[in-house]
N, C-alpha and C. Protein backbone atom coordinates (compact mmCIF):
# COMPACT_ATOMS: atom_id res chain seq x y z
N UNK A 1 155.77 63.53 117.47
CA UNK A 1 154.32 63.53 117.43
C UNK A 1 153.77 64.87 117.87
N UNK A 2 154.33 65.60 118.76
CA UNK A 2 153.71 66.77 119.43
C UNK A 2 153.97 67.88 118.45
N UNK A 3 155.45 67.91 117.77
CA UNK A 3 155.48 68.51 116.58
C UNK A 3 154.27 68.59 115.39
N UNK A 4 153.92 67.43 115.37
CA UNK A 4 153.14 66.80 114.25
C UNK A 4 151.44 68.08 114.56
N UNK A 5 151.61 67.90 115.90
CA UNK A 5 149.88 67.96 116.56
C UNK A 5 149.80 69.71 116.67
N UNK A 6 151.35 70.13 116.66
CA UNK A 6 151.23 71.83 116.82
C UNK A 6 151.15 71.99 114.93
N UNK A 7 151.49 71.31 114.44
CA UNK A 7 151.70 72.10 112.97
C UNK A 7 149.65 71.96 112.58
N UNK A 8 149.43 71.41 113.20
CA UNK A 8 147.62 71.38 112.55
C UNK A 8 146.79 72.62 112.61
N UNK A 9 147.37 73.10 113.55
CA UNK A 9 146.64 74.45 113.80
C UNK A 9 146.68 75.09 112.81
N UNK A 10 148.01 75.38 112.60
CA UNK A 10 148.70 76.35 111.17
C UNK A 10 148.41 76.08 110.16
N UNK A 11 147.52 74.83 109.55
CA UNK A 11 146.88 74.32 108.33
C UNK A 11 146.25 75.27 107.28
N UNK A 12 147.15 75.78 106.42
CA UNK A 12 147.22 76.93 105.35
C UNK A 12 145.40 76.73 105.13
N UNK A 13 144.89 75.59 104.59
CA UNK A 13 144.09 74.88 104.21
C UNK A 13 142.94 75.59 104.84
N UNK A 14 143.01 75.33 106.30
CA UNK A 14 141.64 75.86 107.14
C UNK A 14 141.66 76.83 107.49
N UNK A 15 142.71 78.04 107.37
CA UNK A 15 142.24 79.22 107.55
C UNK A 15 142.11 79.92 106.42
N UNK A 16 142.21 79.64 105.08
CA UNK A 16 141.91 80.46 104.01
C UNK A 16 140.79 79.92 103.62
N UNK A 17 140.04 79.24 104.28
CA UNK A 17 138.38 78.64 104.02
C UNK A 17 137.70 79.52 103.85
N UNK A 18 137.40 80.32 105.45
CA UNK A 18 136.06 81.21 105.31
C UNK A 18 136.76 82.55 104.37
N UNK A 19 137.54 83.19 103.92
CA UNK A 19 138.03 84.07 103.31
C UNK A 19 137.40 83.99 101.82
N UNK A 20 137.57 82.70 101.22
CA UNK A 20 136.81 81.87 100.17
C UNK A 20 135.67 82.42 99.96
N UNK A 21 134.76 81.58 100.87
CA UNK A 21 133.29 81.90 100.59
C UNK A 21 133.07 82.38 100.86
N UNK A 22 133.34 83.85 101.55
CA UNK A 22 133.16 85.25 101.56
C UNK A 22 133.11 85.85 100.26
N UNK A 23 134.43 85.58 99.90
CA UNK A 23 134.73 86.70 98.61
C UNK A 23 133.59 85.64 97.73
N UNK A 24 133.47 85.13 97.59
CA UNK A 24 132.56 84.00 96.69
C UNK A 24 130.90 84.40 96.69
N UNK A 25 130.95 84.80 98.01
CA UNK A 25 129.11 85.64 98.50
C UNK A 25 129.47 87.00 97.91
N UNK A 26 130.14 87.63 97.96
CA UNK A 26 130.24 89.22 97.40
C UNK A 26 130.20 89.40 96.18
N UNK A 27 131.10 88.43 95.78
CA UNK A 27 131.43 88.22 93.91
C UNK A 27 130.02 87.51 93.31
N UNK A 28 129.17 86.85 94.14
CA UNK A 28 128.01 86.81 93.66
C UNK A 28 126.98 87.40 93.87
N UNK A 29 126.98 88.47 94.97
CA UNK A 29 126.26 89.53 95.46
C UNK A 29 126.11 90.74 94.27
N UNK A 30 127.62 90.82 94.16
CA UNK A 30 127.91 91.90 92.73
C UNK A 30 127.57 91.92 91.44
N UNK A 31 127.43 90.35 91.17
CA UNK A 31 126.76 90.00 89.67
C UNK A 31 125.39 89.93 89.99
N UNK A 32 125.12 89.57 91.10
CA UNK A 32 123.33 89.87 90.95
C UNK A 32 122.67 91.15 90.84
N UNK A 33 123.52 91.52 91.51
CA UNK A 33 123.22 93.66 91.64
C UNK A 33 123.32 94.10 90.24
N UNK A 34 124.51 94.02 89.40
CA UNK A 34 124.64 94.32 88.29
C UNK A 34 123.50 93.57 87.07
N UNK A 35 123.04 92.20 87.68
CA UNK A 35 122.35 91.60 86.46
C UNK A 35 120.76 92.60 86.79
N UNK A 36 120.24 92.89 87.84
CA UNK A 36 119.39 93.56 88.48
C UNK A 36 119.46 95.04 87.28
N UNK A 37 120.70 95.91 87.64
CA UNK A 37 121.07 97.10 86.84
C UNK A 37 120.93 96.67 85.59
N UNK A 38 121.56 95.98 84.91
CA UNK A 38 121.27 95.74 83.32
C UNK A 38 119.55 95.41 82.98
N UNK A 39 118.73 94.42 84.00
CA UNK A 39 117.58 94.34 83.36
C UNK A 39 116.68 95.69 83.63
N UNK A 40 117.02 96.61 84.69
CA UNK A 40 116.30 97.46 84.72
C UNK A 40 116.49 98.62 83.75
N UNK A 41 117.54 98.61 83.09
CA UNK A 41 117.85 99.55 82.15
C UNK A 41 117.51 98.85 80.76
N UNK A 42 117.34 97.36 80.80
CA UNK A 42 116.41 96.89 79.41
C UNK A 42 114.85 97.49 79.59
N UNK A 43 114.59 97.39 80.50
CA UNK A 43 112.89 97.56 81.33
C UNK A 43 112.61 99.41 80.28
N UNK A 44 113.59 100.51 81.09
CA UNK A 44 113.48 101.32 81.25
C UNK A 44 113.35 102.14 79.61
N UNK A 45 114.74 101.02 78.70
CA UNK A 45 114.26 101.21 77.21
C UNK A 45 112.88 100.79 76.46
N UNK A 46 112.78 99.93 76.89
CA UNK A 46 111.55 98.99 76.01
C UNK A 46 109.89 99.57 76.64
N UNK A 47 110.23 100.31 78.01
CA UNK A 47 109.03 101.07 77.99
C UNK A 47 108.51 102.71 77.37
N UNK A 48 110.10 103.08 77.01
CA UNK A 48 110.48 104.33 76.29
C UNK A 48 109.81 103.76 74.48
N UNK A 49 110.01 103.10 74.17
CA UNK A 49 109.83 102.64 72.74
C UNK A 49 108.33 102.03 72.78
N UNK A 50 107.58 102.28 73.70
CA UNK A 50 106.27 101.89 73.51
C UNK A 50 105.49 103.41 72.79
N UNK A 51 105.99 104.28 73.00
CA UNK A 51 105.43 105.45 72.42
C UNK A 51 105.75 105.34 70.39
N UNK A 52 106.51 104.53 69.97
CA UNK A 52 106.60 103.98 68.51
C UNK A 52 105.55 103.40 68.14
N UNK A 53 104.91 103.31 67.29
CA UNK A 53 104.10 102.17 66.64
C UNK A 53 104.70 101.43 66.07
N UNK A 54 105.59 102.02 65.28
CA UNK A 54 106.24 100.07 64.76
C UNK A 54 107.31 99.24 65.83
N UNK A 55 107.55 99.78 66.80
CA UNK A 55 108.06 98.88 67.53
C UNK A 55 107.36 98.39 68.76
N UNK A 56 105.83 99.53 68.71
CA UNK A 56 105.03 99.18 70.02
C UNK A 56 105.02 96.97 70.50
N UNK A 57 104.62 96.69 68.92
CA UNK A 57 103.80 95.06 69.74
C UNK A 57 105.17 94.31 69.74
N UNK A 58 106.42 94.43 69.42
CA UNK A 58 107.53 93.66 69.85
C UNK A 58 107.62 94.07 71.01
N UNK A 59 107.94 95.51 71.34
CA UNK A 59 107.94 95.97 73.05
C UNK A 59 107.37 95.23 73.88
N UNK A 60 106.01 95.17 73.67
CA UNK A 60 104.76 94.61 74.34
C UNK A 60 104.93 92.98 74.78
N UNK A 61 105.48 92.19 73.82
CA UNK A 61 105.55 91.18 73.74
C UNK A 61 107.03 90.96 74.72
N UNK A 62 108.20 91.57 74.33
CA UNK A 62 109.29 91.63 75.16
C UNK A 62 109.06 91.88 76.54
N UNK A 63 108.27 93.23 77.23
CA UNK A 63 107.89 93.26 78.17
C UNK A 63 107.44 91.74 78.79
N UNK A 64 106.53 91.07 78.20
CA UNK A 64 105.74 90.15 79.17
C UNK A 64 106.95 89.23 79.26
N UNK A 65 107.77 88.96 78.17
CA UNK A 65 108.23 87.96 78.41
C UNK A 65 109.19 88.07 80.11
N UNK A 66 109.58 89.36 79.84
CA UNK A 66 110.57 89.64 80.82
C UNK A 66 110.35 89.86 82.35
N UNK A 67 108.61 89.98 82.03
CA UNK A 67 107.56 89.61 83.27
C UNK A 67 108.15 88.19 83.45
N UNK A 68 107.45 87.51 83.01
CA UNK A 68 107.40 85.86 82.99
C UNK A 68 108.24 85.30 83.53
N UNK A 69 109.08 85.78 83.46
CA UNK A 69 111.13 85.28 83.64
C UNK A 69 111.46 85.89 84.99
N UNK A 70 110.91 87.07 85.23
CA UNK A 70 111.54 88.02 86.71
C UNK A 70 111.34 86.82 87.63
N UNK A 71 112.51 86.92 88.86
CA UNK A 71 112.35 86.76 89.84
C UNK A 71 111.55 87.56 90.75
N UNK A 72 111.60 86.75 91.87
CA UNK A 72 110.70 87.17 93.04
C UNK A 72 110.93 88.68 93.52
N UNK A 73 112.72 88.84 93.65
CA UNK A 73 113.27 90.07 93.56
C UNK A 73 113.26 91.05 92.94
N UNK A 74 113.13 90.66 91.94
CA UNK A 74 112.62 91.44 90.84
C UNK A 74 110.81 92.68 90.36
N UNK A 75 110.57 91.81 91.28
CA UNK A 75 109.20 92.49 91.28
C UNK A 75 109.14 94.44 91.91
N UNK A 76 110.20 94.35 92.71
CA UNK A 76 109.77 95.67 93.14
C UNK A 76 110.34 96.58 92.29
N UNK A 77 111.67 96.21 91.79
CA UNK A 77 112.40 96.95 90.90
C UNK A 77 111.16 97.57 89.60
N UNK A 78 110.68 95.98 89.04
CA UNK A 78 109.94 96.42 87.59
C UNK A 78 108.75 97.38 88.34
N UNK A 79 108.28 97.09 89.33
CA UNK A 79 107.22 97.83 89.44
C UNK A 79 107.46 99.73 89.68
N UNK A 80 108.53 99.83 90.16
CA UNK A 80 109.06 101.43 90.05
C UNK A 80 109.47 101.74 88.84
N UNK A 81 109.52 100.82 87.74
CA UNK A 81 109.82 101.70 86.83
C UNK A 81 108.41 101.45 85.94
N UNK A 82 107.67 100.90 86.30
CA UNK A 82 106.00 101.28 85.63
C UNK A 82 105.41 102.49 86.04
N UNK A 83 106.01 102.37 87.56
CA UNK A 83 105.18 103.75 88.17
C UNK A 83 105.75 104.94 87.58
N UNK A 84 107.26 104.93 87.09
CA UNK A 84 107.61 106.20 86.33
C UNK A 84 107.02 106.28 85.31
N UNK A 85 106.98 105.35 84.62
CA UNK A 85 105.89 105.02 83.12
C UNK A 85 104.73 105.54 83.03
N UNK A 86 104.07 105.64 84.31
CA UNK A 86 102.52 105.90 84.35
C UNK A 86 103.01 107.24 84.36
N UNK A 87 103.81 108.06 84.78
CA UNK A 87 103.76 109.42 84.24
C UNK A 87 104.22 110.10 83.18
N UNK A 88 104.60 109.33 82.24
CA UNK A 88 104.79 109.62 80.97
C UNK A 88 103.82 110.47 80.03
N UNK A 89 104.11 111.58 79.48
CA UNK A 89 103.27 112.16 78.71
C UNK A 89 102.56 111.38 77.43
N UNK A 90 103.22 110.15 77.12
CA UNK A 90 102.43 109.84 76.18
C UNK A 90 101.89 109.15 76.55
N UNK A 91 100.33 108.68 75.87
CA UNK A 91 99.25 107.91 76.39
C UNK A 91 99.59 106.14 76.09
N UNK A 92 100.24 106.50 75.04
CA UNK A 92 100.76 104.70 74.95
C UNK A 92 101.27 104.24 75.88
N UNK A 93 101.96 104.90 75.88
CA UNK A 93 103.30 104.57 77.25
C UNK A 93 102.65 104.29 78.85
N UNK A 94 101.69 105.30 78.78
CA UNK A 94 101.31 105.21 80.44
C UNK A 94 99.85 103.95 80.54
N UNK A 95 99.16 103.71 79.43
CA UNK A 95 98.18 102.84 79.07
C UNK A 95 98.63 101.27 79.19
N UNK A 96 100.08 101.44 78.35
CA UNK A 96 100.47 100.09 78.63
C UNK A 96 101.25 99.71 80.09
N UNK A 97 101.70 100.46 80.48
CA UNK A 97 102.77 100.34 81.69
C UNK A 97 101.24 100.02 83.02
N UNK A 98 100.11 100.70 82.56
CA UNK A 98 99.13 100.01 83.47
C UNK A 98 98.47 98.71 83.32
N UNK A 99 98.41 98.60 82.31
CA UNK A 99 98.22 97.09 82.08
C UNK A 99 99.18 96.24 82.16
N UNK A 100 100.44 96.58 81.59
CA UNK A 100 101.52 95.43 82.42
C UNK A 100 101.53 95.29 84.42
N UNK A 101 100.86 96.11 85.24
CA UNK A 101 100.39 95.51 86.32
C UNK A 101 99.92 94.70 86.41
N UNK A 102 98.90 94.62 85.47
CA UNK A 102 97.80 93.18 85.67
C UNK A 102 98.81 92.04 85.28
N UNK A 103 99.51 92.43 84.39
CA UNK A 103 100.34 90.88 83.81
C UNK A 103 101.39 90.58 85.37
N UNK A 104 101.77 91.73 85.84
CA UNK A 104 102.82 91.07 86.61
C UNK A 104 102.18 90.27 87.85
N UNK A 105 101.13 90.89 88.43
CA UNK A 105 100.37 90.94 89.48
C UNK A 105 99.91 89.28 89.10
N UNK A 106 99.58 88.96 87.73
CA UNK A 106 98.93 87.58 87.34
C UNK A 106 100.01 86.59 87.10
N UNK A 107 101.42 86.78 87.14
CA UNK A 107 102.22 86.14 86.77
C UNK A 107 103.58 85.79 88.77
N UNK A 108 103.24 86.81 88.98
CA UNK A 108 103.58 86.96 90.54
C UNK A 108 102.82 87.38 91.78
N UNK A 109 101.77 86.44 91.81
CA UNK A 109 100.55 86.82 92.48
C UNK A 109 101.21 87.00 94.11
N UNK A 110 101.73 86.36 94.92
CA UNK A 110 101.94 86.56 95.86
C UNK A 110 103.18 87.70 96.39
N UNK A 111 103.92 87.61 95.36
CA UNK A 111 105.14 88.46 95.47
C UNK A 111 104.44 89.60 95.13
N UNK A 112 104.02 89.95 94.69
CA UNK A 112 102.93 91.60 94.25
C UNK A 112 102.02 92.08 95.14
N UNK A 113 101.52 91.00 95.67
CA UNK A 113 100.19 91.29 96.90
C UNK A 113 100.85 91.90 97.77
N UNK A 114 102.26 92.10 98.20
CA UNK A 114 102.90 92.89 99.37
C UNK A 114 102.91 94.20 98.72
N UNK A 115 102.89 94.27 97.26
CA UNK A 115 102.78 95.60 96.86
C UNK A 115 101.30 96.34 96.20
N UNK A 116 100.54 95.71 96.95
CA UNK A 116 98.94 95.38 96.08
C UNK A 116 98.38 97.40 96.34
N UNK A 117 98.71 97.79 98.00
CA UNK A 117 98.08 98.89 98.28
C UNK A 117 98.68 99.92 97.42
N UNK A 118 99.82 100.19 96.90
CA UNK A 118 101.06 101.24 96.24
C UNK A 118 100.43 100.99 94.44
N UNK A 119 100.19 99.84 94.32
CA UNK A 119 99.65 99.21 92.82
C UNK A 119 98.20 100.19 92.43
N UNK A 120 97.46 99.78 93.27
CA UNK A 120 95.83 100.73 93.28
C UNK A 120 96.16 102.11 93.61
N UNK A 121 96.77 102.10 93.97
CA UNK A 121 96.85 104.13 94.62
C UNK A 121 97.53 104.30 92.99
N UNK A 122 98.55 103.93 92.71
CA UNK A 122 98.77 104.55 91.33
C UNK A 122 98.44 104.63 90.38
N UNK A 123 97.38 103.43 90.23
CA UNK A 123 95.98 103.67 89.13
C UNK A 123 95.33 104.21 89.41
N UNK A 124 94.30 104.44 90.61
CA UNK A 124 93.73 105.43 90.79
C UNK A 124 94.25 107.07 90.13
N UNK A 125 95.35 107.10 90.48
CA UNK A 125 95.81 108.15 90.32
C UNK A 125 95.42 108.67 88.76
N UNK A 126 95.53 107.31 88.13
CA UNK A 126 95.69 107.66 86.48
C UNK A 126 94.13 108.13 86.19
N UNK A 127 93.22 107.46 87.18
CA UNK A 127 92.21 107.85 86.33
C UNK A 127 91.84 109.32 86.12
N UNK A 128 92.16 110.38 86.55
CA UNK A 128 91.96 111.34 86.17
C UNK A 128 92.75 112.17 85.43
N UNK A 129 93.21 111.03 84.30
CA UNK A 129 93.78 110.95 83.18
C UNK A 129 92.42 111.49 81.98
N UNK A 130 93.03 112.24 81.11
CA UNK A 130 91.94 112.79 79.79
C UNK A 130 91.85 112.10 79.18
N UNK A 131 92.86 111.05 78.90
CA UNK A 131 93.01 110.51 77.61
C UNK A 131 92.58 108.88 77.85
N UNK A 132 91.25 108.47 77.52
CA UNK A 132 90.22 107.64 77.20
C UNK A 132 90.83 106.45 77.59
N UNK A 133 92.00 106.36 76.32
CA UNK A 133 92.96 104.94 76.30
C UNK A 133 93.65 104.70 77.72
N UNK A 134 94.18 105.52 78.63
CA UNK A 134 94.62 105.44 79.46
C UNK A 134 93.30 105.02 81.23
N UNK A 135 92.34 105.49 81.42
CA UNK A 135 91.01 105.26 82.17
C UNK A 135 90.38 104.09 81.39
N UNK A 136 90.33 103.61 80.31
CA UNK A 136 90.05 102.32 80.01
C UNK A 136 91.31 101.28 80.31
N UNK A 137 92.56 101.46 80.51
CA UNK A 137 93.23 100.35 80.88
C UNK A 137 92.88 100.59 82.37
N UNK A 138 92.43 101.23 83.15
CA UNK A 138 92.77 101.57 84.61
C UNK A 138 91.86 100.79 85.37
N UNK A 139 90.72 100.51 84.26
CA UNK A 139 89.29 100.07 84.58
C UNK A 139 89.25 98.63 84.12
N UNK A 140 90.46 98.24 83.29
CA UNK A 140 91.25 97.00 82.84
C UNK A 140 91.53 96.31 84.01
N UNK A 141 92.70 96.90 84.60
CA UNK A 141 93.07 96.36 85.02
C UNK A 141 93.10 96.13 86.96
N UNK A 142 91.84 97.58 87.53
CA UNK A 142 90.94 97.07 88.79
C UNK A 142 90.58 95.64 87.95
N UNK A 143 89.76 95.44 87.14
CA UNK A 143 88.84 94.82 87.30
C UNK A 143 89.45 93.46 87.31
N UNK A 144 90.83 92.62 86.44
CA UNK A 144 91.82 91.60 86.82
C UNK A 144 92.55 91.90 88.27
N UNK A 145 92.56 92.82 88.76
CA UNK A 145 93.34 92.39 90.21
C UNK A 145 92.35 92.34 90.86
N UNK A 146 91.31 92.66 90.78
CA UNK A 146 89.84 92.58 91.77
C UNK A 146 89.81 90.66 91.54
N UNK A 147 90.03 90.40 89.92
CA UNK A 147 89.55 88.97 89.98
C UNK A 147 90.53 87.81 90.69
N UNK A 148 91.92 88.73 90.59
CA UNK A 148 93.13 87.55 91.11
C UNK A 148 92.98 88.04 92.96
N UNK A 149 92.90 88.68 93.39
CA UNK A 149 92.97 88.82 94.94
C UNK A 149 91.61 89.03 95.79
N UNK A 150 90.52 89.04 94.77
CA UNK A 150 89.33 88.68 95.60
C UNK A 150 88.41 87.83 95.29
N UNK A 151 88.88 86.91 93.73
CA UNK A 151 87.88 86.02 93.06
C UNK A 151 87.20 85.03 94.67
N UNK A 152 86.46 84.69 94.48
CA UNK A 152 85.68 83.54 95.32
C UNK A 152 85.57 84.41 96.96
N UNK A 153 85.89 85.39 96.59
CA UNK A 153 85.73 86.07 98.43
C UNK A 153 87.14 85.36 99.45
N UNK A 154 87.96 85.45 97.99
CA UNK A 154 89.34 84.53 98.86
C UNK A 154 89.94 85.61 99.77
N UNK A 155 89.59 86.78 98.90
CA UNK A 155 90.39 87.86 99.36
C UNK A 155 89.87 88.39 101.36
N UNK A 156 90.75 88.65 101.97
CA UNK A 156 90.44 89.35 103.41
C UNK A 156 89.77 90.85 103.30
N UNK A 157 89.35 91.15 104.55
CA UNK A 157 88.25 92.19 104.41
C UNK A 157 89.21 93.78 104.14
N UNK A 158 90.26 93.26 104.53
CA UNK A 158 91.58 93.84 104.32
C UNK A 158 92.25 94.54 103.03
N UNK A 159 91.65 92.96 101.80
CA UNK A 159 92.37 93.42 100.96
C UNK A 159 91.25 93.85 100.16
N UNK A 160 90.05 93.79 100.63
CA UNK A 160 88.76 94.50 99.67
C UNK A 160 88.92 96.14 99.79
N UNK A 161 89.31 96.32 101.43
CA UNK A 161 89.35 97.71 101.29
C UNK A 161 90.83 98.47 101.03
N UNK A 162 91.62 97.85 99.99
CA UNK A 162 92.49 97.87 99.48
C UNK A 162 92.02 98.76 98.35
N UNK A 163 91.28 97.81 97.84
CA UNK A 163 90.54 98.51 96.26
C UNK A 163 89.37 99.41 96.58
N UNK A 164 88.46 99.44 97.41
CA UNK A 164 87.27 100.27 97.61
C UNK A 164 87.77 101.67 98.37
N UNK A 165 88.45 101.58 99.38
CA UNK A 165 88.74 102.94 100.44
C UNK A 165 88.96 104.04 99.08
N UNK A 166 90.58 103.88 97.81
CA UNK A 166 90.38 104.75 96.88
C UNK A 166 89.61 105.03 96.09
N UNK A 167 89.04 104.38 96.21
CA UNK A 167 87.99 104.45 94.43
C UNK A 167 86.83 105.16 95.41
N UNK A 168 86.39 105.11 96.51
CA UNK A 168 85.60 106.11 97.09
C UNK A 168 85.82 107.16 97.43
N UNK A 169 87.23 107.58 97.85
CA UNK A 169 87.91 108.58 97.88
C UNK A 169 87.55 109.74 96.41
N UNK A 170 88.15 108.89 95.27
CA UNK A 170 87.92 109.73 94.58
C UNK A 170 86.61 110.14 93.66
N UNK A 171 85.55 109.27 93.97
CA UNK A 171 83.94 109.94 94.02
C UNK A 171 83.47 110.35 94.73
N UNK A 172 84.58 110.87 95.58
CA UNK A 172 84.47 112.36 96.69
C UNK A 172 84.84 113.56 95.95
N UNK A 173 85.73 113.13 94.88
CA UNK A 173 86.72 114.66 94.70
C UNK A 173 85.67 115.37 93.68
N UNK A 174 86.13 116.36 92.99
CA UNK A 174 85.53 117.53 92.33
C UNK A 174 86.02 117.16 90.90
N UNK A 175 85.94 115.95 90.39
CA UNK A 175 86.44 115.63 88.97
C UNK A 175 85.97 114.73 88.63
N UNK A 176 85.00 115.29 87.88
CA UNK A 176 83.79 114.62 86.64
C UNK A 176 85.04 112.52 85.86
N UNK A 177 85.44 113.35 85.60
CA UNK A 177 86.24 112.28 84.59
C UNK A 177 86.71 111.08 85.73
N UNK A 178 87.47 111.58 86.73
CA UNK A 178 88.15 110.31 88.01
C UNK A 178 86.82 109.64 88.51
N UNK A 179 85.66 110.72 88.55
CA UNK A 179 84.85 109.94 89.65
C UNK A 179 84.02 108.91 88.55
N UNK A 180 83.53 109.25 87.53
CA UNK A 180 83.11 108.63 86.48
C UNK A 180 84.20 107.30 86.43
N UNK A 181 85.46 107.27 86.18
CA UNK A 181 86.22 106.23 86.27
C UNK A 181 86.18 105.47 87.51
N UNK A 182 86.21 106.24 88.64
CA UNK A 182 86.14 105.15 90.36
C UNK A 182 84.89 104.22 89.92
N UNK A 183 83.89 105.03 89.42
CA UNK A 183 82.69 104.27 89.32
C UNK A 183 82.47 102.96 88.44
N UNK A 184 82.93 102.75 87.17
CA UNK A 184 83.83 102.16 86.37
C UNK A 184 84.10 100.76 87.19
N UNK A 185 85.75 101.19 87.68
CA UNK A 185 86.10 100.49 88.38
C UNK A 185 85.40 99.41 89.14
N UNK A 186 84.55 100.40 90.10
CA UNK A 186 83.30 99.59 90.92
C UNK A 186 82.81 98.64 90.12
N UNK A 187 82.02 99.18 89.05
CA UNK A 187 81.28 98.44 88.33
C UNK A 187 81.62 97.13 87.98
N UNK A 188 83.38 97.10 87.58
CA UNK A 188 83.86 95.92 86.94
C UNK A 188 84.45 95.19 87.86
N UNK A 189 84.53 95.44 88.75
CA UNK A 189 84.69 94.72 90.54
C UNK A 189 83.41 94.10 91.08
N UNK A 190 82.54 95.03 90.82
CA UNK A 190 81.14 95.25 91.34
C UNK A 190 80.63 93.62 92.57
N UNK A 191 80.78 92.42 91.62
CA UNK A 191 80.64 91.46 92.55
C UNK A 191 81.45 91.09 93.59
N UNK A 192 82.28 91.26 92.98
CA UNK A 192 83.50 90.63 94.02
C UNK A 192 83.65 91.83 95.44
N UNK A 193 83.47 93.13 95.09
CA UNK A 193 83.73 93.87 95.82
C UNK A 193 82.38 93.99 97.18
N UNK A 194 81.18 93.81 96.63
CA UNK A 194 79.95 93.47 97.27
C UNK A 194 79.95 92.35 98.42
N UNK A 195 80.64 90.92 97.68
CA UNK A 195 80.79 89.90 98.60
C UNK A 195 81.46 89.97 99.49
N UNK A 196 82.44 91.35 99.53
CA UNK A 196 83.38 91.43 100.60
C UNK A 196 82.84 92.57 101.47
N UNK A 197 81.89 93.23 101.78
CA UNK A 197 81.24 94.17 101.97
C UNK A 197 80.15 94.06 102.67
């Protein structure tokens, strides 16, 4: 019997347990990392091919879908590679990559709101953009995140001056075209931004 009671310890069984689901957390650590790498390098094509016209509205359409589908994790990844987008020389490219904010921001409202202040600073940025198409999405798409994070005065006094501190900033600066756009902005905020004010 005492034989019996020393061999339990040595139970092949229970010490190659935690070894298991170790390698089992890594080996699934690794495919998530990699599934992460593959969609960001789908992301990174399909925003390159928005500068096409005949492949622009499949892009467009692929994009959202691939909005729709992201995980929670996923959000910060797609959003760095919009922000490279927004500096793209072509106006398609950087027009749409600002309006896919609004889609993600409307499709991952809470997971985005941690990235709400980095979101407005980089539109802002665009508006003193030349090119028309690009300051009309900018003024797009203040005016949907103004409606998803401050509709009904849901928003904190916090996250009003989220959107107002820049857009006053830059109807400070010395550029006809940005400040004309901050103003814009205002305008298409205009209520929501008032009630918080």
């Amino acid at each position: 019997m005492s034989s019996q009671r020393s061999s339990k310890p040595s139970n092949p069984s229970n010490q190659s347990g935690p070894p298991r689901s170790s390698s089992a957390s890594s080996s699934s650590s690794l495919s998530s990392h990699l599934a992460i790498i593959e969609l960001k390098q789908r992301i990174l094509t399909a925003l390159l091919k928005l500068a096409d016209r005949d492949t622009y509205q499949i892009v467009v359409e692929d994009l959202e879908k691939i909005i729709q589908a992201l995980s929670d994790d996923g959000v910060s990844m797609l959003l760095n590679c919009l922000y490279d987008a927004m500096n793209d020389s072509k106006p398609a490219v950087k027009k749409e990559s600002i309006r896919l904010l609004a889609v993600l921001c409307t499709a991952r409202i809470d997971s985005a709101a941690t990235h709400l202040n980095k979101i407005i600073a980089h539109i802002v940025k665009r508006l003193k953009d030349s090119d028309s198409q690009v300051s009309e999405a900018c003024y797009d798409t203040v005016g949907s995140l103004s409606a998803l994070y401050l509709k009904g005065g849901g928003g904190s006094d916090g996250v009003a001056s989220l959107f107002v501190k820049p857009l006053f900033e830059v109807m400070g600066e010395n550029n006809k075209a940005a400040q004309g756009g901050a103003a814009m902005c205002m305008a298409l905020g205009g209520r929501l931004f008032i009630w918080r004010i």
